[in-house]
Protein backbone atom coordinates (compact mmCIF):
# COMPACT_ATOMS: atom_id res chain seq x y z
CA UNK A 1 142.89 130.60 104.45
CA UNK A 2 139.62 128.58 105.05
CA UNK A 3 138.79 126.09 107.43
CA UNK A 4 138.69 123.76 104.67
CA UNK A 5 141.77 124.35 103.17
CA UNK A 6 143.66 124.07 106.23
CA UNK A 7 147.00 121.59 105.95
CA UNK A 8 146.60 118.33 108.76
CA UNK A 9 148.79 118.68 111.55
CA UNK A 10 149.73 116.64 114.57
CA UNK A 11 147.77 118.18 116.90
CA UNK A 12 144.19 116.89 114.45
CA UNK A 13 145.68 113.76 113.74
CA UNK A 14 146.12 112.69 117.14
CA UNK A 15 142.40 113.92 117.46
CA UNK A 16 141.27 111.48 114.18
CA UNK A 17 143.29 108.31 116.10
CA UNK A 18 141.70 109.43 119.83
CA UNK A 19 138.05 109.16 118.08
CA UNK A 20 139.15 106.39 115.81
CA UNK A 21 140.34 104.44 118.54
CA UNK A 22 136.77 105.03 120.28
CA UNK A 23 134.71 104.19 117.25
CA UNK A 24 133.68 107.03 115.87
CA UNK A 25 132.43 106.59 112.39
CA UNK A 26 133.68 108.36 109.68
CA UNK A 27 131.60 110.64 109.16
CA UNK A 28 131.93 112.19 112.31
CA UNK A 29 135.79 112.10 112.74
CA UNK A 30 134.97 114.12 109.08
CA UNK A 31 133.05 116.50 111.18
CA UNK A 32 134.72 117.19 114.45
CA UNK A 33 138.12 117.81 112.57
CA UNK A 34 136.29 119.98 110.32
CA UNK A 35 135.02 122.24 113.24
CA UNK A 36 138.03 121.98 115.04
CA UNK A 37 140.33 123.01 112.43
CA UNK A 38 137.85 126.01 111.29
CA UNK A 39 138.38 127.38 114.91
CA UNK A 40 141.78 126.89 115.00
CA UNK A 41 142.04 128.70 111.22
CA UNK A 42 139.69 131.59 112.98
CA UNK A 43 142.12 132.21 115.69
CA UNK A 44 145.10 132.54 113.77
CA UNK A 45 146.79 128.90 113.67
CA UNK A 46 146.82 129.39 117.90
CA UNK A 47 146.63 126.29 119.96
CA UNK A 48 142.92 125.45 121.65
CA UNK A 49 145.11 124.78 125.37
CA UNK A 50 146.24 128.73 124.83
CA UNK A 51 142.04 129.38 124.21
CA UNK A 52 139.35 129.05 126.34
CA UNK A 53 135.30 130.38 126.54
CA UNK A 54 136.08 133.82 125.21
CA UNK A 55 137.60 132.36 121.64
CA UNK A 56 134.89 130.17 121.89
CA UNK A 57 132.48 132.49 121.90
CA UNK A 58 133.81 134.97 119.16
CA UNK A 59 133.82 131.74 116.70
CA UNK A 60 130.36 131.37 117.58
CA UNK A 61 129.22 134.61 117.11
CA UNK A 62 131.14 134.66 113.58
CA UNK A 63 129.46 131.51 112.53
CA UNK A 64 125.91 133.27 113.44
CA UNK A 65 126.88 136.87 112.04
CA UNK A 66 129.28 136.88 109.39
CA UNK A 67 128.72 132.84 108.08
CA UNK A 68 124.75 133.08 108.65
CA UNK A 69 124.76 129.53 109.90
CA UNK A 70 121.51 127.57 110.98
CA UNK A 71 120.56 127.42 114.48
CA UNK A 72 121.43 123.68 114.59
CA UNK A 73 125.02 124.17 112.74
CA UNK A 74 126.34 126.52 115.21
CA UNK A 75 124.82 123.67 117.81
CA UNK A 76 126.97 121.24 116.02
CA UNK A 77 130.23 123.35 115.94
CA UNK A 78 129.25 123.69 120.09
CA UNK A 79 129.40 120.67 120.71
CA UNK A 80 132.23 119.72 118.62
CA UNK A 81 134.29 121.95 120.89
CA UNK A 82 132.96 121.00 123.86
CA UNK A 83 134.01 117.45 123.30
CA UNK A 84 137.63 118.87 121.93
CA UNK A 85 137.83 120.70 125.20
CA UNK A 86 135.95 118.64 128.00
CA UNK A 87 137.56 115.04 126.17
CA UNK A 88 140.38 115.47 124.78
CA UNK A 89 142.09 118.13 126.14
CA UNK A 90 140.29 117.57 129.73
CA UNK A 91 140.29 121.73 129.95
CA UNK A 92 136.63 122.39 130.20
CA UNK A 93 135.94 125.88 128.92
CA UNK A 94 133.12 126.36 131.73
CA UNK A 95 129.60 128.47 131.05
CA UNK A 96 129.65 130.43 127.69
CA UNK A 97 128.78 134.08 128.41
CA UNK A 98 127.15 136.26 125.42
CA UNK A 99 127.32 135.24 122.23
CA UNK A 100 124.93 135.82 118.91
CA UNK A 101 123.13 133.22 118.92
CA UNK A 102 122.07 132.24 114.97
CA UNK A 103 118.34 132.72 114.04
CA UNK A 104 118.53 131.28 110.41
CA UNK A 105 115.36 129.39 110.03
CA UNK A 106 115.13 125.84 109.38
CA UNK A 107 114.67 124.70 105.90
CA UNK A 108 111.80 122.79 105.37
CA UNK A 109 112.26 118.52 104.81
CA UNK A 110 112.27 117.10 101.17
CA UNK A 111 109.06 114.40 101.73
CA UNK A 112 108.22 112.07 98.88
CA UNK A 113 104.34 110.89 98.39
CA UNK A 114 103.62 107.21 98.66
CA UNK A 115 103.65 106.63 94.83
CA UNK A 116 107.20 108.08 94.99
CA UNK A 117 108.86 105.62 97.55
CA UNK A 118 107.06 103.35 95.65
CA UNK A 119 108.70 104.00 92.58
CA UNK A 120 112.07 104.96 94.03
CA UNK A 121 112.07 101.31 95.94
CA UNK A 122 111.22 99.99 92.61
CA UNK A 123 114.19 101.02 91.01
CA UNK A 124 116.47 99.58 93.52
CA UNK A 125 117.50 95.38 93.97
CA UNK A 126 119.26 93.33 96.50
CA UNK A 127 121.32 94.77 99.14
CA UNK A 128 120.42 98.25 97.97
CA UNK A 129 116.48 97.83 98.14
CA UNK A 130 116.75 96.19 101.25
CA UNK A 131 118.49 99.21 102.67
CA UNK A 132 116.28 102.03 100.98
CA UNK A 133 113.73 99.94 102.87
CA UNK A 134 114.92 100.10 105.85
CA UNK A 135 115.38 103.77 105.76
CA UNK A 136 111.62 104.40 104.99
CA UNK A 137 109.89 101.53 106.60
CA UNK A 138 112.06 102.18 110.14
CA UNK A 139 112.67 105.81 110.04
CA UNK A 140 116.15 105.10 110.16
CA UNK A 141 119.73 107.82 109.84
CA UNK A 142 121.47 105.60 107.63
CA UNK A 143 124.17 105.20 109.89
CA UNK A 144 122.14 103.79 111.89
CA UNK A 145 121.13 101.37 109.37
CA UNK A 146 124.63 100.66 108.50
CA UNK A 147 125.32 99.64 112.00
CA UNK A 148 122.59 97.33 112.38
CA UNK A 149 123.85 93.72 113.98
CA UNK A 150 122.09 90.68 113.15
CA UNK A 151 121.11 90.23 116.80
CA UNK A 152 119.18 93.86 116.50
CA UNK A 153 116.38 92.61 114.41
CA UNK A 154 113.87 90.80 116.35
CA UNK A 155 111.48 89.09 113.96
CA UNK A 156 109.08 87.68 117.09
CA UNK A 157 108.51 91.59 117.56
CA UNK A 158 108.52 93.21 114.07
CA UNK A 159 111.36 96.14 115.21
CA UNK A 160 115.27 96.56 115.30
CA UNK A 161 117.07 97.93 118.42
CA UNK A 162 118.98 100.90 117.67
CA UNK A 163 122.24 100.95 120.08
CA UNK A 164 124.11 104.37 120.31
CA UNK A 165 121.72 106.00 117.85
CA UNK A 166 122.63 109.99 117.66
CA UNK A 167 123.11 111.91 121.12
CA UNK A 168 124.35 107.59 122.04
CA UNK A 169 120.67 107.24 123.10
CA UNK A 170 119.28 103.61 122.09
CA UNK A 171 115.84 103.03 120.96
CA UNK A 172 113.36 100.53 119.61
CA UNK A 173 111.51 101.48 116.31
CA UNK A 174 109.24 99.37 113.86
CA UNK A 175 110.52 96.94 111.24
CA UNK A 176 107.86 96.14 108.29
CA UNK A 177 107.24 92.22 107.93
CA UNK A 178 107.56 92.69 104.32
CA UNK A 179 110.72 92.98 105.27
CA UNK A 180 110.99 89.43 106.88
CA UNK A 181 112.09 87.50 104.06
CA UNK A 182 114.41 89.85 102.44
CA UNK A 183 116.32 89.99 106.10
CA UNK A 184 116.32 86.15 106.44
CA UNK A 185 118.01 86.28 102.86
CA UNK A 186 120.62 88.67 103.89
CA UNK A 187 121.33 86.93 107.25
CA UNK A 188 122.14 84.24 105.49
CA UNK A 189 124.49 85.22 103.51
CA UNK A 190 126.14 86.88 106.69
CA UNK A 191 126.07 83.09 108.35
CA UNK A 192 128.38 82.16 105.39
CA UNK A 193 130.59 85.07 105.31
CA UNK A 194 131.24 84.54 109.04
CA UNK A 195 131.92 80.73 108.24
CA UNK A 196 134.76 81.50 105.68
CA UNK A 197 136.18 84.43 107.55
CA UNK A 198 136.56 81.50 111.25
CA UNK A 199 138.66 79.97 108.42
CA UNK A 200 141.11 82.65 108.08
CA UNK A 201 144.11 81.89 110.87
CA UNK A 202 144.21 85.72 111.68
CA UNK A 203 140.99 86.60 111.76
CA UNK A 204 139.71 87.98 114.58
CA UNK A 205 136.15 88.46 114.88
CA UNK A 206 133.74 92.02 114.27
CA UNK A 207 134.20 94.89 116.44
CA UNK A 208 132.52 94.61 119.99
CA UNK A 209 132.25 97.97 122.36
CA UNK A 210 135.12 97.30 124.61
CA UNK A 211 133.22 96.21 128.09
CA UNK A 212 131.42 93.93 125.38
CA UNK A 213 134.32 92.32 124.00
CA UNK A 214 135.88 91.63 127.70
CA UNK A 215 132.96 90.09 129.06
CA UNK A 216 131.78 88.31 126.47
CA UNK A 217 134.85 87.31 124.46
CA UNK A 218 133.76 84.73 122.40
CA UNK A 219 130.91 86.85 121.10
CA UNK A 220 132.79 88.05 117.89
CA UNK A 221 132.72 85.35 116.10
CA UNK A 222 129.41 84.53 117.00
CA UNK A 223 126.52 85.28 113.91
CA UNK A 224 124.48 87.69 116.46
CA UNK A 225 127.35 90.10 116.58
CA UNK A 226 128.40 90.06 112.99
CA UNK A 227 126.85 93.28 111.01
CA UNK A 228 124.00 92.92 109.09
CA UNK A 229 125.77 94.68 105.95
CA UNK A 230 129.08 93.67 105.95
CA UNK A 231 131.68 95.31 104.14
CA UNK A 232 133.03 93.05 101.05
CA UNK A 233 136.23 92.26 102.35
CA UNK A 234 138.14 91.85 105.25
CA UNK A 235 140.75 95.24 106.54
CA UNK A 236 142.97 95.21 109.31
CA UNK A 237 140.84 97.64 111.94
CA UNK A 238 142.62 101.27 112.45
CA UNK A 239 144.99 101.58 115.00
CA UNK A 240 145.28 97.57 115.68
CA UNK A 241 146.83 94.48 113.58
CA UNK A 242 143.31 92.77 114.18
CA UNK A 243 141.83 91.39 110.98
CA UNK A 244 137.79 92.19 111.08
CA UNK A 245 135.11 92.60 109.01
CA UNK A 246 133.70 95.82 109.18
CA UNK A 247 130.15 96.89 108.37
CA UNK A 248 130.02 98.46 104.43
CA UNK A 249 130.71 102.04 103.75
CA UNK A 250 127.43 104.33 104.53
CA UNK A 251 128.59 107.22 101.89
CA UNK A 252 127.25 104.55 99.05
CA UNK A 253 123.72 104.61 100.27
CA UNK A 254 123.26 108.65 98.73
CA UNK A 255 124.98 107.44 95.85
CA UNK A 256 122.28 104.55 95.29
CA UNK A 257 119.35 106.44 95.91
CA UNK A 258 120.44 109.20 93.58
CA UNK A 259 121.28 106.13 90.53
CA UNK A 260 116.96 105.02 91.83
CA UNK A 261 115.65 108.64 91.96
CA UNK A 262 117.41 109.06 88.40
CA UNK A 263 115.40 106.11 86.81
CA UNK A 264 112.66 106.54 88.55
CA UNK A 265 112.09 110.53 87.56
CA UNK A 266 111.76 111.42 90.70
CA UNK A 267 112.48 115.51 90.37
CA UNK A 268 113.16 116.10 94.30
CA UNK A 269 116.14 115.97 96.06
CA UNK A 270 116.42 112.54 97.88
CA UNK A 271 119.00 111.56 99.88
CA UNK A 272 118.85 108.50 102.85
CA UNK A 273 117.51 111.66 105.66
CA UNK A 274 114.39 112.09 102.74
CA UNK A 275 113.52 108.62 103.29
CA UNK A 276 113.44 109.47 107.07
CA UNK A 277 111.65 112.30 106.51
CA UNK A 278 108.79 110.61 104.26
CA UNK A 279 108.82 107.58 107.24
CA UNK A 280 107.95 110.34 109.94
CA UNK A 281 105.33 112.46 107.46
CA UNK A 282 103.50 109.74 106.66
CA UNK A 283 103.18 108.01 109.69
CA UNK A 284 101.62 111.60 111.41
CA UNK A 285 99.28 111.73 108.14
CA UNK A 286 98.29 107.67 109.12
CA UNK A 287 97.05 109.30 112.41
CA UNK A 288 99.90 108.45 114.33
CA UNK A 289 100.80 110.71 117.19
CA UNK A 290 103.63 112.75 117.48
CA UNK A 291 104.90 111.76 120.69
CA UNK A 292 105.21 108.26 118.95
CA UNK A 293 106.99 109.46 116.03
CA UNK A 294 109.06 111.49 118.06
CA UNK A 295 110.31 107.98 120.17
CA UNK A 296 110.29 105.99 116.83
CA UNK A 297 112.46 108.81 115.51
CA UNK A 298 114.96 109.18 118.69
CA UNK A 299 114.33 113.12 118.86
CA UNK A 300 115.02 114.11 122.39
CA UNK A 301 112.87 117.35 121.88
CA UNK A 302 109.48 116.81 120.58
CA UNK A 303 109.91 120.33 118.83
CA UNK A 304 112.37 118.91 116.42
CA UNK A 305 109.49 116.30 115.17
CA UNK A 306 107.03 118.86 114.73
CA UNK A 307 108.93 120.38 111.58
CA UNK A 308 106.99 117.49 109.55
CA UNK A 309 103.56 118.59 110.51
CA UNK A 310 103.92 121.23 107.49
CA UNK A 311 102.43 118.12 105.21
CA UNK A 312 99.31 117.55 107.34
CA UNK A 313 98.24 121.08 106.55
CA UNK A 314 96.35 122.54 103.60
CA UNK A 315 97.76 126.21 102.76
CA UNK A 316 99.62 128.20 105.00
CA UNK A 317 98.18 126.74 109.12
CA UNK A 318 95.25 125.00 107.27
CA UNK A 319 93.65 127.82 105.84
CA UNK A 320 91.54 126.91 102.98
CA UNK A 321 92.29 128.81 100.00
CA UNK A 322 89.21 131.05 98.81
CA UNK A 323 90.09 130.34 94.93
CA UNK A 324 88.90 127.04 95.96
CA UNK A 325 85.46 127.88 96.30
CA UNK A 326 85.19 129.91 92.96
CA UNK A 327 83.35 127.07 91.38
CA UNK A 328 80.79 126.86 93.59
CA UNK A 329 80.06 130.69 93.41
């Protein structure tokens, strides 16, 4: 029986409402219950409190061995546990001992040239262009783009805040004046969303982090605090009666750019993370320094922006091909 094929049970969905009811996205209540439930599958069905480090460590050396993971998915499935253990269940499982570690290499980023954001972007209109744009011209995961508040674009600037980006680090990174107009545009039409949802007698503002939303409690219905791309309609929030508008659903975005990359013949695989990769490529190939790209980025280790050096290089490490000097023989 797979991880994936494994039936819900009490025990995960009182995991999905603990992260739900911290505002976790998605996404990643898709992911932690996916590691957790793989680990749980490994063991036999037995309960994490009656595991500790030594379970632990088997699954991880399984993942590297027998599953051949990447060294950054059996880092993800790490850390997912660690949070099951040192959060939810408050029973820290303490310093791993041995374990195979995996030594898969990294697969190299999908970059697009210039002429192919261009015609990608071209392909794409309203909301949907303005996001692509975003992705590329900010370097942004989309969702962090997805989470974007009005009051996280500063115009007098030219960059967006990022608040709780991955690893809940914040950040500032660029924003393209081209941009300007097209944001004023969809700010707008926020403004007037906002004004008919105040109408609504049980309406009851956008989601504010909690310390937020007590100190400031009149701040919900205010424009700053209202997402940049809201969701269509309004959805009682999970776990609560409260009527909000959330921000729109971030597994369209893929969808979008695969519809663009479609019309636009565009043979590579692009997703919202190969707009992000293009952003960082071409900004090193612009002369930019790494250490910038790593902070406009929000890498903590300078190593991980160094994968997207690979473009500034001719050959294998630079080395000029001898073919190309047949000519001149």
């Amino acid at each position: 029986m797979s991880a994936a094929t494994a039936s819900n049970s009490p025990f995960l969905n009182s995991i999905a409402d603990y992260m739900a009811a911290r505002h976790y996205g998605k996404r990643t209540i898709r992911s932690y219950l996916y590691w957790i439930r793989y680990f749980i599958v490994f063991h036999q069905m037995r309960h994490p409190k009656e595991m500790g480090a030594t379970e632990v460590e088997l699954f991880l050396t399984h993942l590297a061995v027998t599953r051949k993971v990447s060294v950054s998915t059996q880092k993800v499935a790490l850390n997912e546990l660690a949070f099951l253990y040192n959060r939810v269940l408050e029973q820290p499982f303490g310093k791993l001992g041995e374990f195979n570690r995996s030594h898969k290499a990294r697969n190299l980023p999908v970059v697009l040239t210039r002429g192919e954001v261009s015609r990608l972007l071209q392909c794409m209109t309203g909301v949907s262009h303005l996001l692509a744009s975003l992705l590329y011209g900010s370097g942004l995961r989309r969702s962090e783009a997805i989470r974007l508040r009005v009051k996280d674009v500063d115009f007098d600037h030219q960059q967006l805040q990022i608040w709780n980006g991955k690893g809940r680090h914040h950040r500032l990174t660029t924003l393209a004046p081209e941009l300007s107009p097209l944001l004023q545009i969809q700010i707008e039409r926020v403004r007037m969303l906002l004004r008919e949802d105040s109408q609504h007698a049980q309406y009851a503002g956008v989601w504010m982090p909690n310390a937020l939303a007590r100190k400031y409690m009149d701040a919900s219905k205010t424009l700053g605090w209202q997402y940049l791309f809201p969701s269509s309609k309004l959805s009682l929030e999970p776990g609560t009666s409260l009527l909000r508008r959330h921000h729109a659903d971030e597994s369209n975005i893929n969808r979008m750019l695969r519809q663009a990359r479609q019309q636009a013949g565009i043979e590579k695989h692009v997703t919202s993370h190969t707009l992000r990769h293009s952003f960082a490529t071409h900004l090193l190939e612009s002369g930019a320094d790494i250490r910038t790209v790593q902070e406009q980025l929000g890498h903590q280790d300078v190593k991980t922006t160094e994968i997207y050096t690979h473009v500034l290089k001719r050959g294998a490490r630079g080395v000029r091909s001898p073919l190309s000097d047949l000519n001149n023989a």
